[in-house]
Protein backbone atom coordinates (compact mmCIF):
# COMPACT_ATOMS: atom_id res chain seq x y z
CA UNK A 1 -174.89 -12.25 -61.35
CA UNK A 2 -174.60 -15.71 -59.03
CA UNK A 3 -173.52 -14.31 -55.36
CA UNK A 4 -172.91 -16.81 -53.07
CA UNK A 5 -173.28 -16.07 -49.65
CA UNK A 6 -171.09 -17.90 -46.28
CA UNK A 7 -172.37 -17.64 -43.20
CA UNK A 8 -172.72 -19.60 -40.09
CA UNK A 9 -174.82 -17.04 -38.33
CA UNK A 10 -177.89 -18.44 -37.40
CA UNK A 11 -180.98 -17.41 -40.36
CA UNK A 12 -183.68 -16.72 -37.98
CA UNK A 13 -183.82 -13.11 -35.42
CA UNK A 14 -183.80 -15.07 -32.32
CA UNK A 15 -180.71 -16.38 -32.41
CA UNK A 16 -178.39 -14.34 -35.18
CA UNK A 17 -179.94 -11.18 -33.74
CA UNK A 18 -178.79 -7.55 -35.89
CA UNK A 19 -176.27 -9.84 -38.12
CA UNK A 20 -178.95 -12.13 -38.95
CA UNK A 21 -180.92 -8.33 -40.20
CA UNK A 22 -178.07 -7.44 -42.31
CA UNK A 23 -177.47 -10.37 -43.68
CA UNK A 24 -180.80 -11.17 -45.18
CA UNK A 25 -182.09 -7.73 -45.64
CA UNK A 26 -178.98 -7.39 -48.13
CA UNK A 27 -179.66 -10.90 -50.15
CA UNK A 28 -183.15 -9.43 -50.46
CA UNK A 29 -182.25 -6.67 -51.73
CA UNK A 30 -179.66 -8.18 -54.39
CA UNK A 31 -182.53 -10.22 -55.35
CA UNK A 32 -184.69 -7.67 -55.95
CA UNK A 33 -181.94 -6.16 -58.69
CA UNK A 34 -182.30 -9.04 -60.53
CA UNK A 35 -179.17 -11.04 -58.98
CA UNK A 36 -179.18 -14.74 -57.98
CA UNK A 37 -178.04 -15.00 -54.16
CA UNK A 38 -177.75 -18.55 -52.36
CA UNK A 39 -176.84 -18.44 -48.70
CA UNK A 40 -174.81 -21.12 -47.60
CA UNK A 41 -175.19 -22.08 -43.84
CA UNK A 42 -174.20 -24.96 -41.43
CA UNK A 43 -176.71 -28.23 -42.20
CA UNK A 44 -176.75 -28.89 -38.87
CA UNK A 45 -176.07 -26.95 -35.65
CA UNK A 46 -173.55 -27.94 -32.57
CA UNK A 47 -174.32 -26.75 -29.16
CA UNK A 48 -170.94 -24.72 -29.27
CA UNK A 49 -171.39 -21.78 -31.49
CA UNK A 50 -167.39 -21.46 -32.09
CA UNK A 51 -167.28 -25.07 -32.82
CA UNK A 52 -169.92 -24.67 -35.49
CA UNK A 53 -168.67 -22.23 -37.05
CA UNK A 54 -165.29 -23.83 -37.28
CA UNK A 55 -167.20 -26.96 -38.79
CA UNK A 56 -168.85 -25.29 -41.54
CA UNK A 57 -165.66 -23.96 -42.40
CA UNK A 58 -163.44 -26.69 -42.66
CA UNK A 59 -166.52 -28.40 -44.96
CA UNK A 60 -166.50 -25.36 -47.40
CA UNK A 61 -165.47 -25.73 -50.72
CA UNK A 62 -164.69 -22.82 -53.58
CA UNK A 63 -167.73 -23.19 -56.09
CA UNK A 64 -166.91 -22.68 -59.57
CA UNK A 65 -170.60 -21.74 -60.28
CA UNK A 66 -170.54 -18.06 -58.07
CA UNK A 67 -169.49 -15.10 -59.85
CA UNK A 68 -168.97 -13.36 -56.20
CA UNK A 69 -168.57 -14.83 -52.84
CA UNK A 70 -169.13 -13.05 -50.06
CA UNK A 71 -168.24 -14.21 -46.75
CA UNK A 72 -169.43 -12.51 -43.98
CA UNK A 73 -167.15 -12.29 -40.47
CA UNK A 74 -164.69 -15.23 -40.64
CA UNK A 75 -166.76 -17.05 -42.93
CA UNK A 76 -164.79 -18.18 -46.00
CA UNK A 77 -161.58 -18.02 -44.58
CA UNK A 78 -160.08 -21.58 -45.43
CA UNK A 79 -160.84 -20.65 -49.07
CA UNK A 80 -160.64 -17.33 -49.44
CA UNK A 81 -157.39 -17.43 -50.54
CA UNK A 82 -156.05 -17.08 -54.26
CA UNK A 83 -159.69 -16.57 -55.61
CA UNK A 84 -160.39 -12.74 -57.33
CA UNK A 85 -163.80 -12.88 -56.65
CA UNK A 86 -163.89 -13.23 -52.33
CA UNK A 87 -165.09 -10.81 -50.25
CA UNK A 88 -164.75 -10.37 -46.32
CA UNK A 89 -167.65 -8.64 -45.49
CA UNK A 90 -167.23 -7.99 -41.68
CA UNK A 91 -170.19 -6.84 -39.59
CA UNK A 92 -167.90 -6.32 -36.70
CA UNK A 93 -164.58 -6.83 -36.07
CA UNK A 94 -164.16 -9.63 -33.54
CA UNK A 95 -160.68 -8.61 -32.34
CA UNK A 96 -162.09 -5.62 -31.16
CA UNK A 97 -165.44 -7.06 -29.61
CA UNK A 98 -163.28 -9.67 -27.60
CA UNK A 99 -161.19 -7.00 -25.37
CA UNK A 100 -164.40 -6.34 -23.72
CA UNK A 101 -165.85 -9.83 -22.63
CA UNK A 102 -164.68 -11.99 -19.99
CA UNK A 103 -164.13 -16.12 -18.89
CA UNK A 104 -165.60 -18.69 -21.76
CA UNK A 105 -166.92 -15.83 -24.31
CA UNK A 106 -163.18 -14.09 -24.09
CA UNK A 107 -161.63 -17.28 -25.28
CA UNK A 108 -163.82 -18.41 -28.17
CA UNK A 109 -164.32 -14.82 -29.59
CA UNK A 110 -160.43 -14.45 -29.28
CA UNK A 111 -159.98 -17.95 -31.44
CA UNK A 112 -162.62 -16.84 -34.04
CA UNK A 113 -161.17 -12.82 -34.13
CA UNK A 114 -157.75 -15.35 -35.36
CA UNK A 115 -160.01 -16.82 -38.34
CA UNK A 116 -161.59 -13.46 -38.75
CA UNK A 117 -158.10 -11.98 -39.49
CA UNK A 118 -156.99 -14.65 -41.85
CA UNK A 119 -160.33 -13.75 -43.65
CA UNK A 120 -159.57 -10.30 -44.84
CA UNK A 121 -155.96 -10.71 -45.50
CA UNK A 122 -156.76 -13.66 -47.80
CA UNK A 123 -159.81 -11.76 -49.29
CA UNK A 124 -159.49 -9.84 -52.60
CA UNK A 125 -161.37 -6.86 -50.78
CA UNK A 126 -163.16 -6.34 -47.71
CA UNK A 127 -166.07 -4.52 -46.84
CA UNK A 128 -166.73 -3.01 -43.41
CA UNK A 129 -170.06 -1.30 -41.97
CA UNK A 130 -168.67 2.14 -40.78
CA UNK A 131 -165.53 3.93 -39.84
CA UNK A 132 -165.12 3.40 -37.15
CA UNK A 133 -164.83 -0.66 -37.86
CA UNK A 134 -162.42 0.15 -41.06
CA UNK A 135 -159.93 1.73 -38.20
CA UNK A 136 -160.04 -1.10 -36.07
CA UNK A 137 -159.68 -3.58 -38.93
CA UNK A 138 -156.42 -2.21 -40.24
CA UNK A 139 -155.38 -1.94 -36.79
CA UNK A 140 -155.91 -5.10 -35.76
CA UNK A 141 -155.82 -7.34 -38.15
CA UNK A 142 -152.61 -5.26 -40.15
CA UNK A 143 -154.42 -4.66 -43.05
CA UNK A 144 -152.45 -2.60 -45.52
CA UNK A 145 -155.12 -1.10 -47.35
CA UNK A 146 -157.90 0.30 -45.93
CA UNK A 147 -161.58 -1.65 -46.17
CA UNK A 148 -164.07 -0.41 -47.83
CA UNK A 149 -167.01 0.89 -45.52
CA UNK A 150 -170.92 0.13 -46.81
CA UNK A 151 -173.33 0.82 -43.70
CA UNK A 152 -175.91 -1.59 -43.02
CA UNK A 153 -179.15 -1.76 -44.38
CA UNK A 154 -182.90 -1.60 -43.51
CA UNK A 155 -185.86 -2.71 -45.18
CA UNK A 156 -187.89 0.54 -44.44
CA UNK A 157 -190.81 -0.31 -46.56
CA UNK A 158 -191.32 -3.54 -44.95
CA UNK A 159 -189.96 -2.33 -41.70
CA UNK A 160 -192.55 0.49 -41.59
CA UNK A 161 -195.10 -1.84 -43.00
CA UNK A 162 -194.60 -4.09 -39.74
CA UNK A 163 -194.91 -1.33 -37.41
CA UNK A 164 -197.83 -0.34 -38.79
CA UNK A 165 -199.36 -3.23 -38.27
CA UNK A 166 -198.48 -4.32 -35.20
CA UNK A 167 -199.32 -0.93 -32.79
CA UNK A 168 -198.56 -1.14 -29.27
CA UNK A 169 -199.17 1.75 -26.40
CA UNK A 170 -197.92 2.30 -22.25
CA UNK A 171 -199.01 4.38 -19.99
CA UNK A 172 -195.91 4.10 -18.22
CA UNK A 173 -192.72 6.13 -19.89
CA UNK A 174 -191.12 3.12 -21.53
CA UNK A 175 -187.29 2.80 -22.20
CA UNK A 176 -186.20 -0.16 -24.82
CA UNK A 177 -182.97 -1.91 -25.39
CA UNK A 178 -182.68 -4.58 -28.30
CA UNK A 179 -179.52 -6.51 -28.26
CA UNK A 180 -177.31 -9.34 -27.73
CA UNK A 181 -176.78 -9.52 -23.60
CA UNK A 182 -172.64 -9.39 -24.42
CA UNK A 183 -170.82 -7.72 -21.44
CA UNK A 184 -169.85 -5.29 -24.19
CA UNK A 185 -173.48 -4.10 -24.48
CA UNK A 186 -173.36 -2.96 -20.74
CA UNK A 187 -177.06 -3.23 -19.81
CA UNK A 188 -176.07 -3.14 -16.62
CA UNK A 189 -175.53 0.54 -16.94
CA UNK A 190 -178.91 1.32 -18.18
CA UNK A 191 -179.89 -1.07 -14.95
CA UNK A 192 -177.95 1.20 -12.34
CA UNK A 193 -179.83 4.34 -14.31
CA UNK A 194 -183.20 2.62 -14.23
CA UNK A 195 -182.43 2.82 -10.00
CA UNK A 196 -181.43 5.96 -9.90
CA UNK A 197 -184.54 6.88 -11.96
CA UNK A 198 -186.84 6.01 -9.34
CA UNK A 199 -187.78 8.85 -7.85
CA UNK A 200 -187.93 11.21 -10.90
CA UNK A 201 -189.56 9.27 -12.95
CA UNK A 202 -192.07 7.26 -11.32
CA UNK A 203 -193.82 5.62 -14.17
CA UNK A 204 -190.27 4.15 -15.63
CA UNK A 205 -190.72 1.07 -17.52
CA UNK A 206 -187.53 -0.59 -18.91
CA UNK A 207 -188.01 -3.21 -21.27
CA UNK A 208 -184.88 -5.62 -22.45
CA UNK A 209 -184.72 -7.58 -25.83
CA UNK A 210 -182.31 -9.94 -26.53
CA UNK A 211 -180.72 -13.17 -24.75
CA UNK A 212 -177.08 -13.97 -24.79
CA UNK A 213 -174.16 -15.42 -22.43
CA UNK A 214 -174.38 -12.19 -19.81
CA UNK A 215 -178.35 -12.58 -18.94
CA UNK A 216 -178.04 -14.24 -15.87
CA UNK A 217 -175.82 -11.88 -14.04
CA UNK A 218 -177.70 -8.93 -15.31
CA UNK A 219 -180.94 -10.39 -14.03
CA UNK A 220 -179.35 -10.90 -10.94
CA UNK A 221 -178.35 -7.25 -10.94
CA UNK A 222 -181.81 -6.42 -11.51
CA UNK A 223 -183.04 -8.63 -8.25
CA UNK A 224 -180.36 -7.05 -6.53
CA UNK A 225 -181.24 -3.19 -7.32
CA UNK A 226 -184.83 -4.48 -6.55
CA UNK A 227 -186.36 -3.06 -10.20
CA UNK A 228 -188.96 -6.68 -10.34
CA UNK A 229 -191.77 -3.89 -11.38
CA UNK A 230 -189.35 -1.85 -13.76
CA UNK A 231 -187.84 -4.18 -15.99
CA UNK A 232 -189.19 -7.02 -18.00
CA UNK A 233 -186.92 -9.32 -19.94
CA UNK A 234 -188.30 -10.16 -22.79
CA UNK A 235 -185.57 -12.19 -24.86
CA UNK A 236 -185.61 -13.43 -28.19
CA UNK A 237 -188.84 -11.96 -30.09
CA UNK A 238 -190.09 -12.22 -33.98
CA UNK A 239 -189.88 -9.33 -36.20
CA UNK A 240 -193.74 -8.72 -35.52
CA UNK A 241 -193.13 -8.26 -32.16
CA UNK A 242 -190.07 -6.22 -32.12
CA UNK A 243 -191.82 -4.27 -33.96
CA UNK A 244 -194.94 -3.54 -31.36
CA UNK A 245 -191.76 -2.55 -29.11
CA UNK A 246 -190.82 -0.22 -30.93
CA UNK A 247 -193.69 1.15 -31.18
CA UNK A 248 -194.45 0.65 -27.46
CA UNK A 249 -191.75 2.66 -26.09
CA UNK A 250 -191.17 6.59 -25.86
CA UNK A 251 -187.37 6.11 -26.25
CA UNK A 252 -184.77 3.72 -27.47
CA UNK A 253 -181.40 2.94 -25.30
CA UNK A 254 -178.39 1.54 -26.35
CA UNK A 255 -175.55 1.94 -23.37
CA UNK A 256 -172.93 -0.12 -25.39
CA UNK A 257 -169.45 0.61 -25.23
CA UNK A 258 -168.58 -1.47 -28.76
CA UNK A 259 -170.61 -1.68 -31.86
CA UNK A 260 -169.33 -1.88 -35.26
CA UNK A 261 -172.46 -0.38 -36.39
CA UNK A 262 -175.62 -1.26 -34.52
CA UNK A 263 -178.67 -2.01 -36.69
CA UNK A 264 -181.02 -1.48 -34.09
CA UNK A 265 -180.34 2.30 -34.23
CA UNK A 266 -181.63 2.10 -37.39
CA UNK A 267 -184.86 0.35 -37.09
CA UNK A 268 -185.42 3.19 -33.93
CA UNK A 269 -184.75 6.04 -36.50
CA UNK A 270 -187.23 4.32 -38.70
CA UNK A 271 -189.72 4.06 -35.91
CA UNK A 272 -189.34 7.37 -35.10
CA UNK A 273 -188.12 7.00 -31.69
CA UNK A 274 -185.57 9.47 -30.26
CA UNK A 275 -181.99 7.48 -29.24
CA UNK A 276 -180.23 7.91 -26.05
CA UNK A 277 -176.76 5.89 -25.81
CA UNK A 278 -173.14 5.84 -25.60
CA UNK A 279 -171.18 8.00 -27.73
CA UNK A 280 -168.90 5.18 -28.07
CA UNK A 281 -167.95 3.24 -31.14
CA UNK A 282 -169.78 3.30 -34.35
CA UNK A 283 -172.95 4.99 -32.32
CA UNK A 284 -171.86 8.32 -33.23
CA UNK A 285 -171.61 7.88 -37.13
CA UNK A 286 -175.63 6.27 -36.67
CA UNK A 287 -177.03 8.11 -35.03
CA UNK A 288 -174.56 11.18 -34.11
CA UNK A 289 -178.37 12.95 -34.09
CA UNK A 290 -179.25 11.32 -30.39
CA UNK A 291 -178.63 12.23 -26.92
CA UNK A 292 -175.46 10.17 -26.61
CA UNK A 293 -173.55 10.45 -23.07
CA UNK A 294 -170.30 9.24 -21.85
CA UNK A 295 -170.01 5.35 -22.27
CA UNK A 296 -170.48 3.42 -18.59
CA UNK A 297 -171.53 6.11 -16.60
CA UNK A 298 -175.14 5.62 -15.13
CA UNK A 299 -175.55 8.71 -13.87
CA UNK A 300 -175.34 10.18 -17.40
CA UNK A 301 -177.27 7.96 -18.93
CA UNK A 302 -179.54 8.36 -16.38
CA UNK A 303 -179.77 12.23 -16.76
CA UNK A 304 -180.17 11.88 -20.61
CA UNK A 305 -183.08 9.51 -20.01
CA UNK A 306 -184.90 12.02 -17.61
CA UNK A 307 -184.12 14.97 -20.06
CA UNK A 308 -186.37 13.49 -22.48
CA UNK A 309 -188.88 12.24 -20.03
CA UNK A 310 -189.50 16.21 -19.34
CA UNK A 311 -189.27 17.11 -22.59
CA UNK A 312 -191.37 15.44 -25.29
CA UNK A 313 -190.99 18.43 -27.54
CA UNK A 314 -186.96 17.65 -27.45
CA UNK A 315 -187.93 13.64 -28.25
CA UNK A 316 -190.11 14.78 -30.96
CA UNK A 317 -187.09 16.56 -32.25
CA UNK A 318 -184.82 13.85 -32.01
CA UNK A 319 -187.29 11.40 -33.62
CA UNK A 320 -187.70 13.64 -36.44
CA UNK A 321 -184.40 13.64 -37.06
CA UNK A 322 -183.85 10.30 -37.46
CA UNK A 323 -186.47 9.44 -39.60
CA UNK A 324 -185.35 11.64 -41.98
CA UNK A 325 -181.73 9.98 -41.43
CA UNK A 326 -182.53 6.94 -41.95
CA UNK A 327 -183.68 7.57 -45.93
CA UNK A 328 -179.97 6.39 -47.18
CA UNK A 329 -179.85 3.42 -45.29
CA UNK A 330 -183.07 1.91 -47.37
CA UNK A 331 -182.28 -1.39 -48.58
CA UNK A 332 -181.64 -1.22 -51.93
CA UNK A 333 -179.70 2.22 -52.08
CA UNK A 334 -177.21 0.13 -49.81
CA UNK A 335 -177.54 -3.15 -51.81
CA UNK A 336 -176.45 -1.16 -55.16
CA UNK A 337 -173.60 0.54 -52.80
CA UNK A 338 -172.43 -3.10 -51.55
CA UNK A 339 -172.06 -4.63 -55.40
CA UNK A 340 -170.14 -2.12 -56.61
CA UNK A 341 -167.94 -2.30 -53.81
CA UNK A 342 -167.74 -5.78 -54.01
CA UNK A 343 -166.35 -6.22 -57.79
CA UNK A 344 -164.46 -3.19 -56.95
């Protein structure tokens, strides 16, 4: 089968972050069922990521060649329409990211959550990554049948393969976050817990992956709550060495309050780290197996973080868990999953 692929994210980990994962974890895995898949991306890139995305869609044209398009987000929505063989495959729903950021980032996420909605009602299906993003779909975007949900999926043989390789160790208790820095990620509760932490865990070491439009006033925040020998941000890293910080931490944290799945659960499940994090969102149907508190509260995050800091029989536990949870996520279980949801 030919499967052509839209997407303006950008192909590379530093800048299209968990999307970027999905994306080409899933034309890997295609491939390696003996389909054709040709990504289709932007030939050149503006400095305004709305305004390049809204470029490479008004220069998209339907390709009689493609036995299935997929186009993923808002992708494809100028020519979705009338063809049997579009799908919308969202890996969030932008309407529903948008209520939660603020100023410049409110404004273009609000005009591309209007493409993103003439996507998937001009699309002969759509495909979402969980529940939880199906609900808000129909919701918002008046969808009168529901989408079809087909989680994301991980490369564990060559995920595990990379963390094998690239070992990493701290004496110091180490917390990780991997993520976009989006308001709606709320690292600035897992800052506020890092403060209160002080005291009972002296040894705290919070480490921050990811860059995005909200770094400078967390970083500030950071100054401000005086945690310079805490916290080190880190920003955009390779796969090689994400994976030495996985391996380099005792815990993974995700304090988000909005994730329509939230890939980097998975690759913590895979690395066998126990998850503390909101129990907000998709989080639950991930990783429903982790300590997960009440979203923006520091003080509970903070108390989660310090149970397992006393406890490395309970983070064994949790780790355990979630390596054996992560088995159905593998690559091309999910790939198999997504085609025949796809041509329905």
């Amino acid at each position: 089968m030919r499967i052509r692929f839209l997407t303006s994210t950008p192909l590379d980990i530093r800048r299209g972050s968990g999307t970027y994962v999905g994306i080409h974890v899933l034309a890997s895995a295609l491939r390696g069922l003996g389909h054709q898949v040709e990504l289709e991306t932007p030939r050149f890139r503006l400095p305004v990521y709305t305004l390049d995305r809204l470029v490479f869609n008004r220069c998209l044209r339907p390709s009689p060649d493609a036995d299935l398009t997929v186009g993923f987000d808002l992708d494809g929505y100028r020519i979705a329409a009338g063809d049997p063989a579009h799908v919308a495959s969202l890996k969030g729903v932008v309407a529903d990211e948008v209520v939660n950021e603020r100023g410049l980032t409110r404004f273009t996420m609000a005009m591309q959550a209007r493409w993103e909605r003439l996507h998937v009602q001009r699309a002969a299906r759509v495909l979402v990554t969980s529940r939880y993003s199906a609900e808000r779909a129909r919701e918002l975007y008046g969808l009168r049948a529901p989408p079809t949900v087909v989680p994301e999926p991980l490369d564990l043989a060559e995920w595990r393969r990379l963390l094998a390789s690239h070992p990493d160790a701290s004496p110091r208790f180490t917390v990780l976050y991997v993520g976009c820095l989006y308001r709606r990620k709320r690292v600035d509760v897992l800052l506020r817990a890092a403060a209160a932490l002080r005291g009972a865990v002296p040894d705290l070491e919070v480490r921050i992956v990811g860059a995005g439009p909200h770094a400078s006033p967390w970083r500030a925040l950071a100054r401000e709550l005086d945690l310079g020998g805490v916290v080190s941000w880190l920003g955009g890293v390779s796969r090689s060495a994400l994976a030495a910080e996985y391996n380099r931490a005792d815990l993974f944290c995700l304090p988000s309050v909005q994730e329509g799945f939230g890939i980097v659960l998975l690759e913590a499940m895979a690395a066998a780290k126990p998850i503390v994090a909101s129990r907000a969102a998709a989080i639950p149907e991930v990783a429903g197996h982790g300590l997960l508190v009440e979203p923006g509260s520091p003080e509970a995050l903070a108390a989660a973080i310090e149970a397992l800091y006393r406890s490395p029989e309970r983070r064994a536990a949790i780790a355990a868990e979630g390596a054996r949870r992560v088995e159905p996520f593998d690559a091309p279980l999910v790939a198999r999953l997504f085609l025949e949801a796809a041509t329905g």
